[in-house]
Protein backbone atom coordinates (compact mmCIF):
# COMPACT_ATOMS: atom_id res chain seq x y z
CA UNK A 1 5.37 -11.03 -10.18
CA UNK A 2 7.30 -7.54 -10.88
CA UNK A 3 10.90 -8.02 -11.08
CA UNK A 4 12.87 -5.31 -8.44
CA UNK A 5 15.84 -3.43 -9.29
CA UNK A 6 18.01 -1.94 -6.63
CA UNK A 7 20.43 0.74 -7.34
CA UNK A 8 22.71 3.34 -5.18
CA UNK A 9 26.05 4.90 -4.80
CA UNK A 10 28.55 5.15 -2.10
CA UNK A 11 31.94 6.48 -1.49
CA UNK A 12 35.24 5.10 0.56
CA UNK A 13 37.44 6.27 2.78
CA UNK A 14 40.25 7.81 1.08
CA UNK A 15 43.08 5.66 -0.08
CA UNK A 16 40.50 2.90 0.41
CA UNK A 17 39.20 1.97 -3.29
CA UNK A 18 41.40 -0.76 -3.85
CA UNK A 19 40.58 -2.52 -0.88
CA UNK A 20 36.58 -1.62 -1.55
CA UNK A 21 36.88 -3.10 -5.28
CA UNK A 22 38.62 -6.42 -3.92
CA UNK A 23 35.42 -6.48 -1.32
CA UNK A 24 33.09 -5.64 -4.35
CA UNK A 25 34.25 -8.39 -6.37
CA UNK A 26 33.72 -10.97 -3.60
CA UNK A 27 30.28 -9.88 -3.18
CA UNK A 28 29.74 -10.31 -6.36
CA UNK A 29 31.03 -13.74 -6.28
CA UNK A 30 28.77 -14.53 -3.50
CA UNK A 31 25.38 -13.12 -5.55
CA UNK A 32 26.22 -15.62 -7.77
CA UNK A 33 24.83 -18.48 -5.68
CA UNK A 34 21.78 -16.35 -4.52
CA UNK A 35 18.44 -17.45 -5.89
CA UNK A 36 16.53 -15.06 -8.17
CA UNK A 37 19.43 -12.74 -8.80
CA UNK A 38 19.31 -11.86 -12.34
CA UNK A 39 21.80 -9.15 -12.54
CA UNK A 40 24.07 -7.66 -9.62
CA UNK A 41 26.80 -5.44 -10.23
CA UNK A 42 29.29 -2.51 -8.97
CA UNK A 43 30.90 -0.08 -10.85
CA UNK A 44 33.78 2.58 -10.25
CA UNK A 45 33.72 6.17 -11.04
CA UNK A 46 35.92 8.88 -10.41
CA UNK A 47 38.33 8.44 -7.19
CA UNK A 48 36.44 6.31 -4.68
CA UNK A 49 33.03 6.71 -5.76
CA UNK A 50 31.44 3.15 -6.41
CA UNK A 51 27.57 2.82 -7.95
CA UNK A 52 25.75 -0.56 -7.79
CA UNK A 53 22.67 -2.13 -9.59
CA UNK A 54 20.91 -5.46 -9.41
CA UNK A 55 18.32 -7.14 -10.64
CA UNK A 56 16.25 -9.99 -8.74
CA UNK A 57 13.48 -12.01 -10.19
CA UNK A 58 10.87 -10.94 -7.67
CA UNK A 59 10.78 -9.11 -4.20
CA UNK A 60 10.83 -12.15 -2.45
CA UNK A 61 14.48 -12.90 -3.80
CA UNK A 62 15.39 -9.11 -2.76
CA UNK A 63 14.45 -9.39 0.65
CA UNK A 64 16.11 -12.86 1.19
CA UNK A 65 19.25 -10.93 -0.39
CA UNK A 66 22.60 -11.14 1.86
CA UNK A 67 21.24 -14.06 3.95
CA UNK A 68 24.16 -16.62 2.20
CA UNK A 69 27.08 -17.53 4.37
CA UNK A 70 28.88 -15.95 1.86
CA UNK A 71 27.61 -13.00 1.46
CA UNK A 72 27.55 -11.86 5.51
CA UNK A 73 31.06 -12.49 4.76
CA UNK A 74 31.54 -10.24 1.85
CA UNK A 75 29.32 -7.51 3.39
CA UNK A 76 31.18 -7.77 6.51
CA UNK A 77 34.59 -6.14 5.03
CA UNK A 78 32.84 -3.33 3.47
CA UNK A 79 31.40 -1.06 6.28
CA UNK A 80 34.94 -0.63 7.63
CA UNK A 81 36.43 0.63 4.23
CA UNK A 82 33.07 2.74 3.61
CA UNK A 83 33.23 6.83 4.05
CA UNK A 84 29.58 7.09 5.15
CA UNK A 85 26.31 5.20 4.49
CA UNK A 86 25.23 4.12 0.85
CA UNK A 87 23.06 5.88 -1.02
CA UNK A 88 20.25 2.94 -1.95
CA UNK A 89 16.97 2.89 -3.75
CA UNK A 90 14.55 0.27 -5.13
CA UNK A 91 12.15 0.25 -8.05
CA UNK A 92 10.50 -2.26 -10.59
CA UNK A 93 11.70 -1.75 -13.99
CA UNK A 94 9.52 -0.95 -16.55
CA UNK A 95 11.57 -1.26 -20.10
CA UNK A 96 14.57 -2.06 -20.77
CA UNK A 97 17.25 -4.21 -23.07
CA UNK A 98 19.19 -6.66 -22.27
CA UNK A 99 16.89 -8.09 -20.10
CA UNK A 100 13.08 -8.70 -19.84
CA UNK A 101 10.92 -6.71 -17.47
């Protein structure tokens, strides 16, 4: 099986980032106790632009992605801080360090 990577971008509401990066974090936290996720991971750029990338073992752990408790908490507290809708797109790596494809 092909391992899936998921990346995007998306932007806050202004005056927001703090609040989005304390959200972030705790979704973070919560991918921790998913099965098959290999790498998951939010970044901040310039003002309130966040990017995000993951890494699941196979497509069956992306799909079953956000099901935890404890994520549909997390990802409940970030639509309200968000400016718009993310920016998201999937692929299957195909080289790579720091992790095997």
């Amino acid at each position: 099986m092909s391992k899936v990577s998921m990346m995007g971008t998306m932007t806050c509401q202004d005056g927001k980032g703090d609040e989005m990066e304390a959200v972030l974090k705790e979704m973070v936290g919560a991918a921790r106790q998913e099965p098959g996720v290999e790498i998951y991971s939010y970044h901040r750029g310039e003002g309130d632009a966040f990017s995000f990338f993951a890494l699941m073992t196979d497509q069956e752990a992306m799909q079953n992605h956000g099901q935890s408790d404890a994520m549909k908490a997390a990802m409940g507290g970030i639509g309200p801080l968000m400016a718009g809708p993310p920016q998201m797109t999937s692929a299957t790596p195909i080289a790579a360090i720091g992790f095997e494809v």
